[in-house]
C-alpha atoms as a PDB file:
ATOM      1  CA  UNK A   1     -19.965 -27.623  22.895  1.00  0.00           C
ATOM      2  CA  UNK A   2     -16.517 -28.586  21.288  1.00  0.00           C
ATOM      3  CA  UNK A   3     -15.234 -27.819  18.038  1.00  0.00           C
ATOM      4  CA  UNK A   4     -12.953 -29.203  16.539  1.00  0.00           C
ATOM      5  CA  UNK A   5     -10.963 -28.018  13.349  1.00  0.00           C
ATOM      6  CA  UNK A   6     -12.011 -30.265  10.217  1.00  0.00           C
ATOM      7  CA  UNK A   7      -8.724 -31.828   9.135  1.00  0.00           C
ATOM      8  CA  UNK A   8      -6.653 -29.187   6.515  1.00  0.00           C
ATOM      9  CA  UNK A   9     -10.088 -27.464   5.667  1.00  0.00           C
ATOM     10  CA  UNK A  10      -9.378 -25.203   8.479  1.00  0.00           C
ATOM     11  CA  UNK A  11     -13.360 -25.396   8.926  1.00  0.00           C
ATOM     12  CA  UNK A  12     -13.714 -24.918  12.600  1.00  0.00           C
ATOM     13  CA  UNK A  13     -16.959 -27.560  13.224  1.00  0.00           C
ATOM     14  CA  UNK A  14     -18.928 -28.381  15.965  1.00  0.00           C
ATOM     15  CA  UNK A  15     -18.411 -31.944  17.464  1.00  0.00           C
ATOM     16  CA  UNK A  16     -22.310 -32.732  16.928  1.00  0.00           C
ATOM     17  CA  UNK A  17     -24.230 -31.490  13.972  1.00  0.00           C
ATOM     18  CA  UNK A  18     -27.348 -31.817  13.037  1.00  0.00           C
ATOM     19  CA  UNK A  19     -28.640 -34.087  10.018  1.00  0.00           C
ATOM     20  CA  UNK A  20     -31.701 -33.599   7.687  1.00  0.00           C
ATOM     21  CA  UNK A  21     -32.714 -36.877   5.632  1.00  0.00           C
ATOM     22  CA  UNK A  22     -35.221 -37.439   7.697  1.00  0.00           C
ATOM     23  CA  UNK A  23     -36.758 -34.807   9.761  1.00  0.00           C
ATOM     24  CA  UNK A  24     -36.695 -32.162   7.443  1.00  0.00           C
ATOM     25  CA  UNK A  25     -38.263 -34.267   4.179  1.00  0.00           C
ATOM     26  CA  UNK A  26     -41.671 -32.471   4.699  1.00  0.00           C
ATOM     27  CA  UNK A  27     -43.966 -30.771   2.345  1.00  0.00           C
ATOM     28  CA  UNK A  28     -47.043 -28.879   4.685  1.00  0.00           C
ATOM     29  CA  UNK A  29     -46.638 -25.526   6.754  1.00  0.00           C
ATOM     30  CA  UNK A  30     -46.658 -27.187   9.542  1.00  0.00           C
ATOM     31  CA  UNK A  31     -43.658 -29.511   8.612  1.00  0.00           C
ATOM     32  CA  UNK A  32     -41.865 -25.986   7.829  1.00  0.00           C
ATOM     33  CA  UNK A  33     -42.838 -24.760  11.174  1.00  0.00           C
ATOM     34  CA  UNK A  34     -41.303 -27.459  12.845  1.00  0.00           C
ATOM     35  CA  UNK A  35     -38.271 -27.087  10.820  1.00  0.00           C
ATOM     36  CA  UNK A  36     -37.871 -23.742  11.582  1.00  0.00           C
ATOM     37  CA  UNK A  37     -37.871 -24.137  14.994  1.00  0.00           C
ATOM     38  CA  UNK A  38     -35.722 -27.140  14.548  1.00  0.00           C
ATOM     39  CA  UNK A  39     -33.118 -25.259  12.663  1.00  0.00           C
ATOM     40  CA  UNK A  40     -33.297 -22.524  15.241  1.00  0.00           C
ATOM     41  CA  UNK A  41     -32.857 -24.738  18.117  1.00  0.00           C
ATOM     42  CA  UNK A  42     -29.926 -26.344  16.780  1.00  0.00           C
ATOM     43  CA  UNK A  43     -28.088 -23.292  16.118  1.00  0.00           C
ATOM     44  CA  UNK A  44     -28.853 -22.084  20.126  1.00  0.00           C
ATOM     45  CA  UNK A  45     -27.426 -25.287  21.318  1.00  0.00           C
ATOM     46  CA  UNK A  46     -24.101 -25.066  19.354  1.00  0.00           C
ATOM     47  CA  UNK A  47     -24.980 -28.019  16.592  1.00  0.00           C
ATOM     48  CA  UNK A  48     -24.840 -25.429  13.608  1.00  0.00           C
ATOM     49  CA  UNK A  49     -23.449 -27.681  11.253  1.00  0.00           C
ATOM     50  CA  UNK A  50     -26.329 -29.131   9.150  1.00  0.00           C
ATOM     51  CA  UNK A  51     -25.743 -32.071   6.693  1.00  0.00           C
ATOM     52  CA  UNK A  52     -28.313 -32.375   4.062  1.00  0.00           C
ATOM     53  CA  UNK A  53     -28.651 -33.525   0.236  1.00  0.00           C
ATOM     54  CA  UNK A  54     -30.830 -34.018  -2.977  1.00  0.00           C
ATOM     55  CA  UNK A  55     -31.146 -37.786  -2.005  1.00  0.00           C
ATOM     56  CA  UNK A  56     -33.204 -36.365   0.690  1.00  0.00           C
ATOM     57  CA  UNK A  57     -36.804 -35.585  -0.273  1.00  0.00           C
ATOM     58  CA  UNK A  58     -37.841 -32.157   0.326  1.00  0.00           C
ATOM     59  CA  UNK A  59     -34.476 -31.786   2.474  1.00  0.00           C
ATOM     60  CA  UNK A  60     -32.064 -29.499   1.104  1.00  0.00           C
ATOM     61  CA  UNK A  61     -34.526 -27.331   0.399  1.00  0.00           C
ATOM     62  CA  UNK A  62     -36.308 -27.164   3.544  1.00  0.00           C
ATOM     63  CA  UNK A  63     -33.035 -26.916   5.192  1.00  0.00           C
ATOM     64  CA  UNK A  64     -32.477 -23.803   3.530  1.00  0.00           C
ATOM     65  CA  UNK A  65     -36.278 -21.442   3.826  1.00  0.00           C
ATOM     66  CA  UNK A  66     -35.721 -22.921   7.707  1.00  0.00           C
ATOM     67  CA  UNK A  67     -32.617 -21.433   8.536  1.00  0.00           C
ATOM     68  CA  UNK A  68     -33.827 -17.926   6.645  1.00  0.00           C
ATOM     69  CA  UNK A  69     -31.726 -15.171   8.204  1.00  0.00           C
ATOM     70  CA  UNK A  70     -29.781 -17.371  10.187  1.00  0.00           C
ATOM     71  CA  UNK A  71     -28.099 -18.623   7.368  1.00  0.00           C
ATOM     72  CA  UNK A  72     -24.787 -16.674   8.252  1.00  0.00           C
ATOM     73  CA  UNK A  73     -25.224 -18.522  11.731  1.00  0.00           C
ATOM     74  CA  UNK A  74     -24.894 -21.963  10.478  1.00  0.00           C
ATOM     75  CA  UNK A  75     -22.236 -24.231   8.529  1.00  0.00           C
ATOM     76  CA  UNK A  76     -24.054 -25.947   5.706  1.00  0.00           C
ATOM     77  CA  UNK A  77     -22.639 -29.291   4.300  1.00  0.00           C
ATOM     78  CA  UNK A  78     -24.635 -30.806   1.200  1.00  0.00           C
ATOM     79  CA  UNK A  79     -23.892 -33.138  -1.740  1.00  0.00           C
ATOM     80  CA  UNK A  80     -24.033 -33.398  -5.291  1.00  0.00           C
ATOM     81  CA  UNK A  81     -25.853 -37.046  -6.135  1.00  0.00           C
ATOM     82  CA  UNK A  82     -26.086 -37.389 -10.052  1.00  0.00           C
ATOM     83  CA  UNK A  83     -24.574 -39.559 -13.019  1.00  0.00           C
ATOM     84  CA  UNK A  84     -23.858 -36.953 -15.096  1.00  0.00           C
ATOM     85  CA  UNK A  85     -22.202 -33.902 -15.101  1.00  0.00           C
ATOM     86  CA  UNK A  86     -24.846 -31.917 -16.167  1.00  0.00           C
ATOM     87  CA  UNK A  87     -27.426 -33.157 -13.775  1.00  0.00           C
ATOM     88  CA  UNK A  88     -24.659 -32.462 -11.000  1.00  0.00           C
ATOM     89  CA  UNK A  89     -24.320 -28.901 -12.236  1.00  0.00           C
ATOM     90  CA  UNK A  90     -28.341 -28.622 -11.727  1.00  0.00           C
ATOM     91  CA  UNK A  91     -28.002 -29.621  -8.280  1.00  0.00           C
ATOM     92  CA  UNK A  92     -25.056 -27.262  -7.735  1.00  0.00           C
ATOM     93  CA  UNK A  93     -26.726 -24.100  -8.949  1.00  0.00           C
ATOM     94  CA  UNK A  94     -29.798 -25.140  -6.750  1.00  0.00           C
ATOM     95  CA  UNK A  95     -27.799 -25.244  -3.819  1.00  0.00           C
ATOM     96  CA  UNK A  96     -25.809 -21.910  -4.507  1.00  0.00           C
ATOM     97  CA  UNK A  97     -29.353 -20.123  -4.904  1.00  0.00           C
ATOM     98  CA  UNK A  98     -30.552 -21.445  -1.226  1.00  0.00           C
ATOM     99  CA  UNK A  99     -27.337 -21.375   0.468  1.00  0.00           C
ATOM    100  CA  UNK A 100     -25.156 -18.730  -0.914  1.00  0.00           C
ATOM    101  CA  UNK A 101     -22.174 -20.705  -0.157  1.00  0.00           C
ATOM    102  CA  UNK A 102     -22.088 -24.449   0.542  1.00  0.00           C
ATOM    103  CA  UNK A 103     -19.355 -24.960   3.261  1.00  0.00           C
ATOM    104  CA  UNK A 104     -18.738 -28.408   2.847  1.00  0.00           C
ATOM    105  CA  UNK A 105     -19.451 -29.709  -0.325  1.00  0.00           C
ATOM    106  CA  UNK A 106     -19.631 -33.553  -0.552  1.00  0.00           C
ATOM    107  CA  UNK A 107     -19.956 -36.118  -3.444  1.00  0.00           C
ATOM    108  CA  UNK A 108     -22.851 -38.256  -2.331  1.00  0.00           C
ATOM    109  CA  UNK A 109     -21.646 -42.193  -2.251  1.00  0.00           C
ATOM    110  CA  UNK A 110     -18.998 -40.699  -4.627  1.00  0.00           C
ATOM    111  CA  UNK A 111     -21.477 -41.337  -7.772  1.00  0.00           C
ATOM    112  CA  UNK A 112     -18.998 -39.826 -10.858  1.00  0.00           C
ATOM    113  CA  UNK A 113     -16.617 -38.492  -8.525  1.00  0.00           C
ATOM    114  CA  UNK A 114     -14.315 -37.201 -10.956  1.00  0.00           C
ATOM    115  CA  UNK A 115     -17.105 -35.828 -13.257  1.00  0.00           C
ATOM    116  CA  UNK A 116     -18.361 -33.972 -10.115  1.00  0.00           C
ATOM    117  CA  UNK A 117     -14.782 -32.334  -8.641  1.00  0.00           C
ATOM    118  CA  UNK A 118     -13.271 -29.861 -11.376  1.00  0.00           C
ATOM    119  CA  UNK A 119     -16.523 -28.034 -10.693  1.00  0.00           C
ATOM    120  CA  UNK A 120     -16.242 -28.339  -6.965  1.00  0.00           C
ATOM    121  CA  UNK A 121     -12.965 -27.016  -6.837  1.00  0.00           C
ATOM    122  CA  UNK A 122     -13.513 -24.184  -8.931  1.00  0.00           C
ATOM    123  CA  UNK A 123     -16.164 -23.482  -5.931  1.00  0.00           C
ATOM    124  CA  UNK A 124     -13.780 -23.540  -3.729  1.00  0.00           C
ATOM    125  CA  UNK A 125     -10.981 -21.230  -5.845  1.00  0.00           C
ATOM    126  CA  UNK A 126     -14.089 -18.597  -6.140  1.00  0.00           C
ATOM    127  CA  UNK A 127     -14.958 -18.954  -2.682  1.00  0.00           C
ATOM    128  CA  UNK A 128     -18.667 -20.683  -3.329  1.00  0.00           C
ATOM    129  CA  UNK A 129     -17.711 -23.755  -1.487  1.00  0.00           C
ATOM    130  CA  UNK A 130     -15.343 -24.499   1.288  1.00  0.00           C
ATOM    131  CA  UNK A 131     -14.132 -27.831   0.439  1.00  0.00           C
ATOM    132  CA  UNK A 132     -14.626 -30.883  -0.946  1.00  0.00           C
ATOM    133  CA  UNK A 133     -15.517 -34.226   0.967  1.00  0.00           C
ATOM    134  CA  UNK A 134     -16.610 -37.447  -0.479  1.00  0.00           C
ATOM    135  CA  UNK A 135     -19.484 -39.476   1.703  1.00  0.00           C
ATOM    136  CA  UNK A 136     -20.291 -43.515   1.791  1.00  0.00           C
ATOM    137  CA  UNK A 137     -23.421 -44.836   3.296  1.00  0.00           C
ATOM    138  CA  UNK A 138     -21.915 -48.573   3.043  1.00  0.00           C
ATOM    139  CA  UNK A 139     -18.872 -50.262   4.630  1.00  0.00           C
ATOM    140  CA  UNK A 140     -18.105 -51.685   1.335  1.00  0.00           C
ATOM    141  CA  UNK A 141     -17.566 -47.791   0.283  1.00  0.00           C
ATOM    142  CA  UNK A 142     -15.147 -47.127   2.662  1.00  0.00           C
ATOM    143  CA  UNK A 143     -12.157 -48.122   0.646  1.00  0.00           C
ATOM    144  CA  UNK A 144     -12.813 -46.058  -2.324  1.00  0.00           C
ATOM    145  CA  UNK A 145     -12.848 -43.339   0.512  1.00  0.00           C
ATOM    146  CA  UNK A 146      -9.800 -43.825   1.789  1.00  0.00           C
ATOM    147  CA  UNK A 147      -8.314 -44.158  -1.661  1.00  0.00           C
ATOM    148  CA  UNK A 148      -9.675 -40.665  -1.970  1.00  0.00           C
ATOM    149  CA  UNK A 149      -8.264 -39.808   1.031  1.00  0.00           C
ATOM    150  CA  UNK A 150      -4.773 -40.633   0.495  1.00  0.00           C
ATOM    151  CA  UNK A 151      -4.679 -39.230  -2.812  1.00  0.00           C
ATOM    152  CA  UNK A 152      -5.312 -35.771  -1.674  1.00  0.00           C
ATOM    153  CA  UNK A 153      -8.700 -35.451  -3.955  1.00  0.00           C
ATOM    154  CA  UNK A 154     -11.070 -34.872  -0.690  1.00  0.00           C
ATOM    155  CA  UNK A 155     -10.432 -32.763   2.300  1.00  0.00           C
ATOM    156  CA  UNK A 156     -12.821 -34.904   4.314  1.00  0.00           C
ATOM    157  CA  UNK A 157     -14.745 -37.862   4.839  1.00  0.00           C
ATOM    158  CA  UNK A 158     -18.185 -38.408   5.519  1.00  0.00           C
ATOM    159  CA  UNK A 159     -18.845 -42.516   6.761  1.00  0.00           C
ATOM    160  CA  UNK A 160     -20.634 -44.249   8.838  1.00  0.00           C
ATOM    161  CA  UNK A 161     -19.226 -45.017  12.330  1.00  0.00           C
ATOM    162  CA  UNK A 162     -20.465 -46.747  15.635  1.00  0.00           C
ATOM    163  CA  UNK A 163     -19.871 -49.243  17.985  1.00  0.00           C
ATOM    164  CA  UNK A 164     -20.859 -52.083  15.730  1.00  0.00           C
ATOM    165  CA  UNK A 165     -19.934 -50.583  12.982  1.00  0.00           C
ATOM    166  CA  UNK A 166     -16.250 -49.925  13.012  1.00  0.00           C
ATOM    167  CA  UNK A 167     -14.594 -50.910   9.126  1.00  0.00           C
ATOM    168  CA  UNK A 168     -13.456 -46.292   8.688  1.00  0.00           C
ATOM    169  CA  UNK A 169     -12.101 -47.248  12.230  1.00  0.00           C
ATOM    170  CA  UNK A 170      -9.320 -49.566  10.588  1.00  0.00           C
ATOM    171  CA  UNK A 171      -9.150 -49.239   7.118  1.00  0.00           C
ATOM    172  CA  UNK A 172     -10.352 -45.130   6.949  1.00  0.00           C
ATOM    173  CA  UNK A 173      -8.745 -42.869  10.506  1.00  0.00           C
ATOM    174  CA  UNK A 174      -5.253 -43.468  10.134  1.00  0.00           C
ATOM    175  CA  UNK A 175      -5.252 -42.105   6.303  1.00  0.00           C
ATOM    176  CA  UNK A 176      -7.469 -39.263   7.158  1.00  0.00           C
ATOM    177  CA  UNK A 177      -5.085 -38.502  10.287  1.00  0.00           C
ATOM    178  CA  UNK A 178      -1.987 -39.006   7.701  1.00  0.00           C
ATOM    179  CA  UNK A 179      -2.985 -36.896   5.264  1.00  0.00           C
ATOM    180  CA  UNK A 180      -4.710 -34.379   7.681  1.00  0.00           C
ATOM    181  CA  UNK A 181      -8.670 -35.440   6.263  1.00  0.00           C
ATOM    182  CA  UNK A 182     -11.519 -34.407   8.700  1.00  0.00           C
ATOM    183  CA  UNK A 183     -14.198 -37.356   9.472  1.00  0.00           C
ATOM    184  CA  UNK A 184     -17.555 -36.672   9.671  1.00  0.00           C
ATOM    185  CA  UNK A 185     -19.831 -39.427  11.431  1.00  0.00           C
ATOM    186  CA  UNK A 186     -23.028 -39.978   9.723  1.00  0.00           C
ATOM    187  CA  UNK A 187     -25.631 -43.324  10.948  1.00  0.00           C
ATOM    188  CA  UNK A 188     -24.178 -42.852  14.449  1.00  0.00           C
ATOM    189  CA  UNK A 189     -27.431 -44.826  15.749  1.00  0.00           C
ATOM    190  CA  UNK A 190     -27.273 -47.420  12.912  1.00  0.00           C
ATOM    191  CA  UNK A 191     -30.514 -46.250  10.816  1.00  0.00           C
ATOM    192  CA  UNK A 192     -32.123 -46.590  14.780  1.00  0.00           C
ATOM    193  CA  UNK A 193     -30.897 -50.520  15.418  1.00  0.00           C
ATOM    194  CA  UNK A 194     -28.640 -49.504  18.166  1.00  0.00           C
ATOM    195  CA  UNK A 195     -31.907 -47.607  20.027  1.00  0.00           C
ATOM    196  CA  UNK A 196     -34.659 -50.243  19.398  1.00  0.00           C
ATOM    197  CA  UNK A 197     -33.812 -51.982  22.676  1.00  0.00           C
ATOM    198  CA  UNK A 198     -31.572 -49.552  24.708  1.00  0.00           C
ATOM    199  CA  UNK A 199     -29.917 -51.027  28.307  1.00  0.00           C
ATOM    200  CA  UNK A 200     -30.920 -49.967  31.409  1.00  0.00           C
ATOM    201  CA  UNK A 201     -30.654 -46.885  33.717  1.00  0.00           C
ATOM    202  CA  UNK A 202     -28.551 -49.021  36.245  1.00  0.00           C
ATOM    203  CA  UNK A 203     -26.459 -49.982  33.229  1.00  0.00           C
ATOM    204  CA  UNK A 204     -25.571 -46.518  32.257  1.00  0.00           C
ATOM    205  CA  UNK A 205     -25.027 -45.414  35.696  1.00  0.00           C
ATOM    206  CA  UNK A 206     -21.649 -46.698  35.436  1.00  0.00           C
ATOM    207  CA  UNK A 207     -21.199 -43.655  32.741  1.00  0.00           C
ATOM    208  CA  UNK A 208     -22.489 -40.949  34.571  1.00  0.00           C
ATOM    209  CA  UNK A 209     -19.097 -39.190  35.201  1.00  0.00           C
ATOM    210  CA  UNK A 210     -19.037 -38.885  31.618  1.00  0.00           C
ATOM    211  CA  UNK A 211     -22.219 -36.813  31.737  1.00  0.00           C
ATOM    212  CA  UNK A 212     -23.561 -39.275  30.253  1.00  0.00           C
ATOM    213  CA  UNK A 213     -27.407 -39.521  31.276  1.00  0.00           C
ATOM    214  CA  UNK A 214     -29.128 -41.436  28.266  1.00  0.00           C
ATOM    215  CA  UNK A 215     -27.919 -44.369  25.801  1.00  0.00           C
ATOM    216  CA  UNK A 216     -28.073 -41.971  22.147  1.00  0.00           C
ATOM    217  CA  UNK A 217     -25.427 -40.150  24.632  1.00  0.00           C
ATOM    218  CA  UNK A 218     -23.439 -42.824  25.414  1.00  0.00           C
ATOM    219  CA  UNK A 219     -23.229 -43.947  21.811  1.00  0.00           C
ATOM    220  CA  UNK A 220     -22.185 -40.224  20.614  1.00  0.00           C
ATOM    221  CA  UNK A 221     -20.184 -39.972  23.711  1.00  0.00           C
ATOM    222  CA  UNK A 222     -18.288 -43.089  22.193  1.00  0.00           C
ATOM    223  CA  UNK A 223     -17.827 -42.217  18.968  1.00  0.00           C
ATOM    224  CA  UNK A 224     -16.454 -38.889  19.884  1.00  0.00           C
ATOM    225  CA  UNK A 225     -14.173 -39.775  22.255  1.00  0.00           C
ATOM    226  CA  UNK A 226     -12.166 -40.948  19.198  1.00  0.00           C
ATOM    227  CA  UNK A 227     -10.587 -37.472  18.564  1.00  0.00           C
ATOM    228  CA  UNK A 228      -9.597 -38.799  14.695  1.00  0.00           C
ATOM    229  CA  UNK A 229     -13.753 -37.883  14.448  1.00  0.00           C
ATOM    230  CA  UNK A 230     -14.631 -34.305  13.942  1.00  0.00           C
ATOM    231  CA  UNK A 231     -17.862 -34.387  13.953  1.00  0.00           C
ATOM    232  CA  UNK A 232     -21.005 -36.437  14.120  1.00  0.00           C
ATOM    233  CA  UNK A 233     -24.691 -35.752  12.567  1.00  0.00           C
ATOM    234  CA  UNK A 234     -27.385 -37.388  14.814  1.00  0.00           C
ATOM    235  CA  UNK A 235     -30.969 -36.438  12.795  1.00  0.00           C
ATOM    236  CA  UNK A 236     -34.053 -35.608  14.448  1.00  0.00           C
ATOM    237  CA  UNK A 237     -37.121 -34.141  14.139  1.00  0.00           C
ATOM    238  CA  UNK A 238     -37.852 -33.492  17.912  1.00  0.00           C
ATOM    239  CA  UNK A 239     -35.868 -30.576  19.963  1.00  0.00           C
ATOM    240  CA  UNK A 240     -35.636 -32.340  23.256  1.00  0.00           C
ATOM    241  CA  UNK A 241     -33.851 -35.206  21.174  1.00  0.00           C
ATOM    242  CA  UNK A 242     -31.782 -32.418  19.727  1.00  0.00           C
ATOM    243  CA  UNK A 243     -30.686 -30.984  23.599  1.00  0.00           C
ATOM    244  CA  UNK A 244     -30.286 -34.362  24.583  1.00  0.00           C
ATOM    245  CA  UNK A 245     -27.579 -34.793  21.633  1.00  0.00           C
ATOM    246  CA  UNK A 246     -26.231 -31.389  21.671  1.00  0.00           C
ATOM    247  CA  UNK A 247     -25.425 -32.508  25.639  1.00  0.00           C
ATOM    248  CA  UNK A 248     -23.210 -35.257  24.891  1.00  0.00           C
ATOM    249  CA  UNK A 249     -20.837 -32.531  22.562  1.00  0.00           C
ATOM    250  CA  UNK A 250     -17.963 -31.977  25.056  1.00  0.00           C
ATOM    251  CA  UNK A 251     -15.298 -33.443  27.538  1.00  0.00           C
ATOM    252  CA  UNK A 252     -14.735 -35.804  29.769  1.00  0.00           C
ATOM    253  CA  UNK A 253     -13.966 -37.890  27.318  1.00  0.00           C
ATOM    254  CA  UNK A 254     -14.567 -41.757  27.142  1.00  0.00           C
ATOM    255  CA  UNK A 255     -11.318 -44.483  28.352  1.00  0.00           C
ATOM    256  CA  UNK A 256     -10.941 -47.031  26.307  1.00  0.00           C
ATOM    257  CA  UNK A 257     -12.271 -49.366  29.341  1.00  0.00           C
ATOM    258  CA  UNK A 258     -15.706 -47.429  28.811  1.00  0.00           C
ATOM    259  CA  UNK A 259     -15.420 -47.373  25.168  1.00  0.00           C
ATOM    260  CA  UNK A 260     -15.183 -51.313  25.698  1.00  0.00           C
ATOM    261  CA  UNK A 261     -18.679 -51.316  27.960  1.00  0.00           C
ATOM    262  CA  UNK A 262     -20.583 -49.059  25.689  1.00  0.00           C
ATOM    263  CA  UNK A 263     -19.438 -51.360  22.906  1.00  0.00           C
ATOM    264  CA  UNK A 264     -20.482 -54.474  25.184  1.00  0.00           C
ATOM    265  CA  UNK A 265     -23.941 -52.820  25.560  1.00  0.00           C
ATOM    266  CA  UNK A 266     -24.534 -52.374  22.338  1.00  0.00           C
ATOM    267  CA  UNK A 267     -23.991 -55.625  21.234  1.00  0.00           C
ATOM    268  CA  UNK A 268     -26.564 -56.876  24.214  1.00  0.00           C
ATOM    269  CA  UNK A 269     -29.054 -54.220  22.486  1.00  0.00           C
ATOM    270  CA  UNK A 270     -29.029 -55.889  18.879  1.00  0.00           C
ATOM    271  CA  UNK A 271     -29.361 -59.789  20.148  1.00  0.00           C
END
């Protein structure tokens, strides 16, 4: 799989990660199991880079009994998601005691960025963090990232970004390439809209020089073949979706001609 280098963070990150809010909320042994071999199935197929948070359940902390001894193995982003400073600190030390080190450390939907950052960068001056990012689930979000961005305040971005859903495109990418930011994809599949009604096999045949073989491909394929984007973090709780994702993680790259069909496609799949 590719890596590329996450903007002035010097973070060397695999083009396709692997994210938790869903598949790794679980509770029971079994859940854990699954996790586990998850975690470990990820970090075989080159998607090491795992994005989790408090916001998600059981998460964060599943994330971090699943990847056990093969903690040195993987590159951990999570998020501090709290009002106050002193629930943020909570979080923090929580993290720090199941991870170690956080390598990416993001401020979830930026909720009291600037309450949350003296104590991130004082991770990352003790070496307890590797930097700081700032992450929007909603379009509307995306120009208090760039903001951000330009500034200087985050070393990368964490937005949503797909082929109907292309506001970082625009307003976001050319700051982050400006002031050398690394973008991290989250909602590449649009919560699951763009794979409710997925074209057909003789529609994607078109892409197969691509390697492309499946439409989740094609969509990650897309996305990727922006190189502004360093990484993108599919979730999912099954490890043939996982090899099927990990797949789509290097070149050839999409043409903006086949950028334009996959975007076509996915407009056909959402009517």
């Amino acid at each position: 799989m590719e890596r590329r280098r996450l903007g002035r963070t010097g973070i060397a990150v695999p083009v396709i990660g692997t994210g938790t809010r869903r598949g790794f909320d679980v509770k029971d042994r079994r859940g854990l199991s699954r996790c586990t071999d998850l975690a470990g199935e990820a970090i075989d197929q080159g998607a090491e880079l795992f994005d989790t948070s408090p916001m998600y359940g059981e998460a964060e902390r599943v994330l971090a009994r699943s990847l056990g001894e093969r903690r040195d193995r993987a590159l951990v982003a999570t998020k501090v998601w709290a009002r106050t400073r002193a629930v943020g600190e909570a979080q923090i030390e929580q993290a720090l005691a199941d991870f170690g080190r956080v390598d990416l450390y993001f401020v979830h939907n930026l909720l009291a960025f600037r309450d949350h950052k003296p104590l991130l960068d004082s991770l990352v001056e003790r070496g307890r963090a590797g930097a700081v990012g700032g992450s929007h689930y909603l379009p509307s979000g995306i120009p208090e990232v760039r903001d951000l961005v330009a500034e200087g305040a985050i070393a990368a971005a964490e937005v949503p970004y797909h082929p109907l859903a292309k506001d970082a495109e625009a307003e976001l990418f050319p700051e982050a390439a400006a002031n050398d930011a690394g973008i991290v994809v989250m909602q590449p599949f649009g919560g699951g809209r763009l794979l409710e009604n997925p074209p057909s096999e003789g529609a994607l045949a078109r892409l197969r020089p691509f390697g492309i073989e499946t439409w989740p491909q094609a969509i990650l394929k897309w996305i990727l073949s922006d190189p502004r984007v360093c990484a993108v973090i599919p979730g999912t709780s099954k490890r043939e979706h996982l090899r099927e994702n990990a797949a789509a993680g290097g070149p050839p790259w999409l043409d903006d001609d086949e950028r334009a069909y996959i975007a076509d496609l996915a407009a056909q799949c959402v009517r």
